[in-house]
Protein backbone atom coordinates (compact mmCIF):
# COMPACT_ATOMS: atom_id res chain seq x y z
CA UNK A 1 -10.06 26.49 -4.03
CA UNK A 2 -13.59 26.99 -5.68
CA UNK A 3 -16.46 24.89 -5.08
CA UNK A 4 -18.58 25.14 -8.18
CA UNK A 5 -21.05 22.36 -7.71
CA UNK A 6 -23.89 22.49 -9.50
CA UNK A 7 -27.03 20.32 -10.82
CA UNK A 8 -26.62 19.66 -14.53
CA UNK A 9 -29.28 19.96 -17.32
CA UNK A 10 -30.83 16.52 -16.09
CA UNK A 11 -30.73 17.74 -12.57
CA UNK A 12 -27.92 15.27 -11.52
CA UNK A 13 -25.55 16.42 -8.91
CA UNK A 14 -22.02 17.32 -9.92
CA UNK A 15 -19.08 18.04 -7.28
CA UNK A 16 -16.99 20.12 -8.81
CA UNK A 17 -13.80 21.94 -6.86
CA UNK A 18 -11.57 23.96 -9.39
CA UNK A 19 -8.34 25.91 -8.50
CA UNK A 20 -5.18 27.34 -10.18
CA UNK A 21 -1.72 26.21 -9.49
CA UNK A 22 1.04 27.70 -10.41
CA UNK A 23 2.89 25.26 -12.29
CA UNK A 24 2.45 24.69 -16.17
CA UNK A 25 -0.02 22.02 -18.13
CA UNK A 26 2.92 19.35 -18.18
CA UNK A 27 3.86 19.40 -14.77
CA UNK A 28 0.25 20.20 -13.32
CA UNK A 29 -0.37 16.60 -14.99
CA UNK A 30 2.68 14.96 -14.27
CA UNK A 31 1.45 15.06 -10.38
CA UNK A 32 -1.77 12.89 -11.22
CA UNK A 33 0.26 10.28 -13.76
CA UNK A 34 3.63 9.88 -12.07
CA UNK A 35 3.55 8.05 -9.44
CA UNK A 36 6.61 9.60 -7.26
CA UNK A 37 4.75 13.13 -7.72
CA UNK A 38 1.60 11.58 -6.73
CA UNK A 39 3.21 10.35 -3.50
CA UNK A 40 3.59 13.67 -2.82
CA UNK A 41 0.12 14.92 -2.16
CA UNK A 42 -2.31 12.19 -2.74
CA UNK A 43 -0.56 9.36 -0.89
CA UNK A 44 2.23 7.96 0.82
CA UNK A 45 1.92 4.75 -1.65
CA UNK A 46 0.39 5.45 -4.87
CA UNK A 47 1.09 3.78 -8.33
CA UNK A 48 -0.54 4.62 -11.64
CA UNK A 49 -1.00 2.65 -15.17
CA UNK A 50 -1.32 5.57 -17.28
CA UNK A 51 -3.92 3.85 -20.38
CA UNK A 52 -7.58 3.40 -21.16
CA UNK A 53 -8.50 0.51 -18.87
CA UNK A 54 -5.47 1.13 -16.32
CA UNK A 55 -5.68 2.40 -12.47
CA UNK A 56 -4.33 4.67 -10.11
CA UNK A 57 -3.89 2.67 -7.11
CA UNK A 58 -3.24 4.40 -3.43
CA UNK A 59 -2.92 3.51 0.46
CA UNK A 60 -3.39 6.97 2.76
CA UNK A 61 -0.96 4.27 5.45
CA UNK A 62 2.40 3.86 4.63
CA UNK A 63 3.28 0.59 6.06
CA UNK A 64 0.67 -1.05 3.94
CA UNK A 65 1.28 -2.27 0.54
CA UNK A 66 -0.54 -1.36 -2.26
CA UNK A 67 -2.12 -4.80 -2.82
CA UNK A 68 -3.20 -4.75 0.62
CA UNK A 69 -7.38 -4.88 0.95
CA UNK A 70 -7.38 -1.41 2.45
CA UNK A 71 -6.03 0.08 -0.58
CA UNK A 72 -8.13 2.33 -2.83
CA UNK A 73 -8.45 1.38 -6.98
CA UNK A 74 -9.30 4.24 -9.45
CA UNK A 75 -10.02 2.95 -12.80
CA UNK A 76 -9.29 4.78 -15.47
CA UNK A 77 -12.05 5.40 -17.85
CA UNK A 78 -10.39 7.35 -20.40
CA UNK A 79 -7.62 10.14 -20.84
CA UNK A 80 -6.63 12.18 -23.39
CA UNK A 81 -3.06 13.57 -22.31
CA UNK A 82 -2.32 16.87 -20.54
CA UNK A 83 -6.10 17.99 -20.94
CA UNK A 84 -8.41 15.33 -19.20
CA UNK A 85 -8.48 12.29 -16.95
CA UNK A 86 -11.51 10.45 -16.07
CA UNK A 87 -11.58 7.81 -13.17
CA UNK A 88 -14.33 5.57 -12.59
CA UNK A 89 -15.01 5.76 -8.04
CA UNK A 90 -15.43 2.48 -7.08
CA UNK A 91 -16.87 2.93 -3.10
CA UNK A 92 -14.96 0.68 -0.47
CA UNK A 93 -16.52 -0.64 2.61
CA UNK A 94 -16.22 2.41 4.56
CA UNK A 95 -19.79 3.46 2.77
CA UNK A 96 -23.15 1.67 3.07
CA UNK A 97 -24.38 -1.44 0.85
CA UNK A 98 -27.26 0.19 -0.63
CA UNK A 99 -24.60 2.67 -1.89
CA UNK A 100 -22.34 0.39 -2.95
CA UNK A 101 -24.57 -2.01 -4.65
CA UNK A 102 -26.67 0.93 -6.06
CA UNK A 103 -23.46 2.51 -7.86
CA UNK A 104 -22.65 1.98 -11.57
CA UNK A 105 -22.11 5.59 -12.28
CA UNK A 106 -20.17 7.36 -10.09
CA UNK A 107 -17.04 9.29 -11.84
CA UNK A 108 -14.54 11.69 -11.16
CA UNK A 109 -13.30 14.47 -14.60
CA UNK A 110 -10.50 16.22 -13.68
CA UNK A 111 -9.82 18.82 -16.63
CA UNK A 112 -5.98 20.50 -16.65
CA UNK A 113 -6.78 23.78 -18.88
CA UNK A 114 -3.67 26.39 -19.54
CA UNK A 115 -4.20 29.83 -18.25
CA UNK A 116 -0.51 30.50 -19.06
CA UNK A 117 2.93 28.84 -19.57
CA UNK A 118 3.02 28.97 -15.61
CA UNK A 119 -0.18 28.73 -14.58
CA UNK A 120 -2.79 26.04 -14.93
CA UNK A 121 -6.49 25.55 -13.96
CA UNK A 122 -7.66 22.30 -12.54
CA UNK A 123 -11.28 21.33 -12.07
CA UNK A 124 -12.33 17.93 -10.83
CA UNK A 125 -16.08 16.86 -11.60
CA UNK A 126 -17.54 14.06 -9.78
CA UNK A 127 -20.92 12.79 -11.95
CA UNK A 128 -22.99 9.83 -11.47
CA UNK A 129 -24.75 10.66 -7.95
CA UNK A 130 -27.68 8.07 -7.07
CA UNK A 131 -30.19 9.37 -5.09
CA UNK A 132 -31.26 9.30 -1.01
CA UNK A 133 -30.07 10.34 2.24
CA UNK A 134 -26.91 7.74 1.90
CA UNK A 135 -26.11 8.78 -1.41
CA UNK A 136 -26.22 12.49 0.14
CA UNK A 137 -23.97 11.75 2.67
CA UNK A 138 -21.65 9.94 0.29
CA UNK A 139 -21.38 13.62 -1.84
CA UNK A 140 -20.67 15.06 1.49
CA UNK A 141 -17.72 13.02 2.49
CA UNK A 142 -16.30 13.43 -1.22
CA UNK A 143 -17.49 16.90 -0.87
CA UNK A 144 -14.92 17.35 2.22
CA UNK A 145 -12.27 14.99 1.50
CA UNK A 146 -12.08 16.01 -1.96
CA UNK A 147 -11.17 19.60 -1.05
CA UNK A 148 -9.13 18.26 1.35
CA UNK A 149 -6.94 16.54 -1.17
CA UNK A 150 -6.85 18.89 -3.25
CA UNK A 151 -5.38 21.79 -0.41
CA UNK A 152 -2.88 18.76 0.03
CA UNK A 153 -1.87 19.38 -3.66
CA UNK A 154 -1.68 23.36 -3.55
CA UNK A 155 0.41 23.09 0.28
CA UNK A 156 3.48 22.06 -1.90
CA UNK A 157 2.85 25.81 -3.83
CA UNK A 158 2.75 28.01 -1.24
């Protein structure tokens, strides 16, 4: 796992984590639009509408449903398939108001790029950062629990 954050040309923030798994393109994206293989590492209840305008839709407890309040909504922005997948963040109550009510941006890219027919390169980008001491330590929780995650994902490759 690589943390390649950077500033962009604008000087926005972007979180970006990138690793390689060794699975190829089709199954590497299989585990984000499936929902049994996203069960696996992101999840103990996920679902996914795989379209422009659709969700991915997850609860870290198991004995809640997936309509239940606690559960976290991903919209999906836009995909084109086996290459890119772009959510839209929507913030839940666990961060501040001002950060909340201040967001309109905030976005994760994940890119799934080939290095071979076994191998495959994944890098998440999170763009659309506001600005201040809550928005800072809003990147720092994704910052964390993004990496997290993600070592979630490679533990089934090891």
């Amino acid at each position: 796992m690589k943390n390649t954050s950077y500033k962009n040309q604008s000087g926005e923030k972007v979180l970006r984590l990138e690793f390689i798994i060794p699975i190829s393109v089709t199954e590497a994206w299989e585990l984000f639009t499936i929902d049994e293989k996203l069960k696996k590492w992101i999840a103990p209840q996920a679902h996914i509408e795989l379209k422009s305008g659709g969700y991915i839709l997850t609860n870290y407890d198991k004995s809640k449903s997936l309509s239940d309040s606690s559960s976290i909504k991903l919209p999906i922005i836009s995909f084109i398939d086996y290459e890119i997948l772009i959510l839209k963040v929507i913030l839940n109550d666990n961060f501040v108001t001002s950060v909340r009510e201040s967001d309109t941006n905030l976005q994760e890219v994940i890119q799934f790029i080939k290095v071979d027919n076994s191998h495959t390169k994944i890098v998440s980008s999170m763009l659309g950062w506001g600005k201040g001491i809550d928005w800072d330590t809003t990147y720092n929780f994704f910052e964390r629990g993004n990496e997290w995650t993600y070592q979630e994902l490679l533990k089934n490759y090891k």
